[in-house]
Protein backbone atom coordinates (compact mmCIF):
# COMPACT_ATOMS: atom_id res chain seq x y z
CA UNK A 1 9.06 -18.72 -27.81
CA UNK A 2 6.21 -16.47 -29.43
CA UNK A 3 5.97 -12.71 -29.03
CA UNK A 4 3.02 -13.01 -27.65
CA UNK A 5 3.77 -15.36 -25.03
CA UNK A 6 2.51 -13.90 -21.39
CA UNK A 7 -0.04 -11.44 -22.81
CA UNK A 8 -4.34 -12.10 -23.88
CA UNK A 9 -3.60 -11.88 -27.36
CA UNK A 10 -7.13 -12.10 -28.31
CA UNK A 11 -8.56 -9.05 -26.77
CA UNK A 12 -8.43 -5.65 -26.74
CA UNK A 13 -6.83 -5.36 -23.78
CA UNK A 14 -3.17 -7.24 -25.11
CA UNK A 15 0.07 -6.16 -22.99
CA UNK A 16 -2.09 -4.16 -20.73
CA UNK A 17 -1.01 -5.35 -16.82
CA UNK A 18 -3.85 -4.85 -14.54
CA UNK A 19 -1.70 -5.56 -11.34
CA UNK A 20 0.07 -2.33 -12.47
CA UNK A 21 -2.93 -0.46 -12.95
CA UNK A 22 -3.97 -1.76 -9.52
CA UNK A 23 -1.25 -0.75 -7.97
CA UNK A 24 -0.79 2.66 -9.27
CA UNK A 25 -4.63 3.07 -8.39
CA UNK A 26 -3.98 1.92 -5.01
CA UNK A 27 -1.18 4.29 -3.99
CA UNK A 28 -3.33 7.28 -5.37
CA UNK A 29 -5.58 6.66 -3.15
CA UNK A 30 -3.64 6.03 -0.23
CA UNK A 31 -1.87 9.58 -1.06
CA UNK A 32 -5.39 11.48 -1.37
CA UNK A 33 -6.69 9.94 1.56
CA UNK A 34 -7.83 12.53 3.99
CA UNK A 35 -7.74 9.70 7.32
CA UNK A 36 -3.96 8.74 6.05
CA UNK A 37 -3.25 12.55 6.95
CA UNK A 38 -5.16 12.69 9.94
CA UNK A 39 -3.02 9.93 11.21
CA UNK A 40 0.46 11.62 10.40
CA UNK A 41 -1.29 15.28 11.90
CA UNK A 42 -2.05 13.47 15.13
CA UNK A 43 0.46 10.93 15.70
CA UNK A 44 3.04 10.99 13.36
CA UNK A 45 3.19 7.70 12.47
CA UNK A 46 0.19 4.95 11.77
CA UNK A 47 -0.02 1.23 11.93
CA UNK A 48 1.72 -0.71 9.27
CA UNK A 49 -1.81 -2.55 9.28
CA UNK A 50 -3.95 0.51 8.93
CA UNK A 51 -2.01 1.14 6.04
CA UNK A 52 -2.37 -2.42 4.27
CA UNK A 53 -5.96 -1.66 5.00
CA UNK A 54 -6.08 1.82 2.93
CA UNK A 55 -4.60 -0.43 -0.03
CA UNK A 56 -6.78 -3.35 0.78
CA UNK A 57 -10.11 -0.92 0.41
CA UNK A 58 -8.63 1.00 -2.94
CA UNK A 59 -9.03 -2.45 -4.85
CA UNK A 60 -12.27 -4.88 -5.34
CA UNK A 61 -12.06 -7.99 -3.33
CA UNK A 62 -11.85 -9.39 -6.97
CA UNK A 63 -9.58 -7.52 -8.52
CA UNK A 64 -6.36 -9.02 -7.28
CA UNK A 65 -5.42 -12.74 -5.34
CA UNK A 66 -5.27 -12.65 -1.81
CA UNK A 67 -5.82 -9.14 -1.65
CA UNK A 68 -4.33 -8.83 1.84
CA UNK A 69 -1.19 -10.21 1.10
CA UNK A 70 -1.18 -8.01 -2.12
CA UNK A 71 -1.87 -5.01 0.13
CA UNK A 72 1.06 -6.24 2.52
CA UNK A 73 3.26 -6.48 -0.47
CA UNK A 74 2.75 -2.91 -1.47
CA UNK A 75 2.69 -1.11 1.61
CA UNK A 76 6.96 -0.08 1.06
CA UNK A 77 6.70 0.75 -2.84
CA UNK A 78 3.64 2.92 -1.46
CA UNK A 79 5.57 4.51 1.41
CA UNK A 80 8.67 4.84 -1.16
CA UNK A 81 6.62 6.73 -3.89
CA UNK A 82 4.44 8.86 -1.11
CA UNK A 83 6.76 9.56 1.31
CA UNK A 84 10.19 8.73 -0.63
CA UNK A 85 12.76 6.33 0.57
CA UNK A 86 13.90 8.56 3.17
CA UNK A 87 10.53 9.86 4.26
CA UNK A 88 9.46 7.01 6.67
CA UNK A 89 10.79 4.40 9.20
CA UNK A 90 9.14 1.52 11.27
CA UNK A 91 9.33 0.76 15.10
CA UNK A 92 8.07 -1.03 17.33
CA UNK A 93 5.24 -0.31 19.63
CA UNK A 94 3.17 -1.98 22.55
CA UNK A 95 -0.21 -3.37 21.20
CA UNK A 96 -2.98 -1.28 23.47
CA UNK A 97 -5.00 -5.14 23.41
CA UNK A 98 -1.68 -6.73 25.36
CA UNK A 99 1.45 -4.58 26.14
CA UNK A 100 3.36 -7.49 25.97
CA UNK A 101 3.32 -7.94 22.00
CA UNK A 102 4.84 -5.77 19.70
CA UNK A 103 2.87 -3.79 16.17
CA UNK A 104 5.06 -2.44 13.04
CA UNK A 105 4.27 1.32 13.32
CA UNK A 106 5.35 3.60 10.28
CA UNK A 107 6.63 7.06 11.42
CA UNK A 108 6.16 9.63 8.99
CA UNK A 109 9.76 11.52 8.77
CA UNK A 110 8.93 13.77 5.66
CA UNK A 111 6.00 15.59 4.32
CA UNK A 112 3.93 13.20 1.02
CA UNK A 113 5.36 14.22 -2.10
C-alpha cells in the first residue's frame, strides 16, 4: 500500500477533503441563517426537513452525491455542533397536509453556540 493511496496526488489540491470542507461550510451557514432563528423565535422547534433543506441550499447541486441524502446525513452533526448534544430533541407532530401522518420536528432546548 502507497502513501498516497486515497488522495489526487497529482494536483495541488493532495489530502485536501472537499466533503469536509462541504460540510463545515454547510453548518456555517445553517448557524448564520437568519430564517433558522426565526423558526426557533416563533416556534421553538422546526422541521427536521426544513433543516435538510438549509444544508441542501449551502452546497451546489454539484458539489456533493445525492445532495439530499448528504443533507439528511448531516442534519445531527449540525444540530450537535450548533446546538450541542444536549441542545435539541425530536418529536413527533401531525402533518398540517393529513393529521393522520406523523413529521420529525427538532425542538430547540438550548440557545446556538
Amino acid at each position: 500500500m502507497n502513501s498516497e493511496e486515497g488522495t489526487d496526488a497529482d494536483g495541488p489540491e493532495q489530502g485536501i477533503d472537499r466533503d469536509e470542507i462541504y460540510r463545515r461550510a454547510a453548518i456555517e451557514k445553517f448557524r448564520e441563517d437568519p430564517g433558522v432563528d426565526e423558526w426557533i423565535e416563533r416556534q421553538g422547534a422546526m422541521p427536521w426537513r426544513g433543516i435538510v433543506v438549509k444544508l441542501e441550499e449551502a452546497v451546489s447541486e454539484d458539489a456533493v452525491v445525492n445532495r439530499n441524502s448528504w443533507a439528511y446525513d448531516l442534519v445531527p452533526e449540525a444540530l450537535n455542533e450548533v446546538f450541542g448534544k444536549d441542545g435539541w430533541d425530536t418529536e413527533q407532530r401531525p402533518r398540517k397536509s393529513d393529521p393522520s401522518r406523523n413529521t420529525t420536528w427538532v425542538k430547540f432546548k438550548k440557545p446556538k453556540r
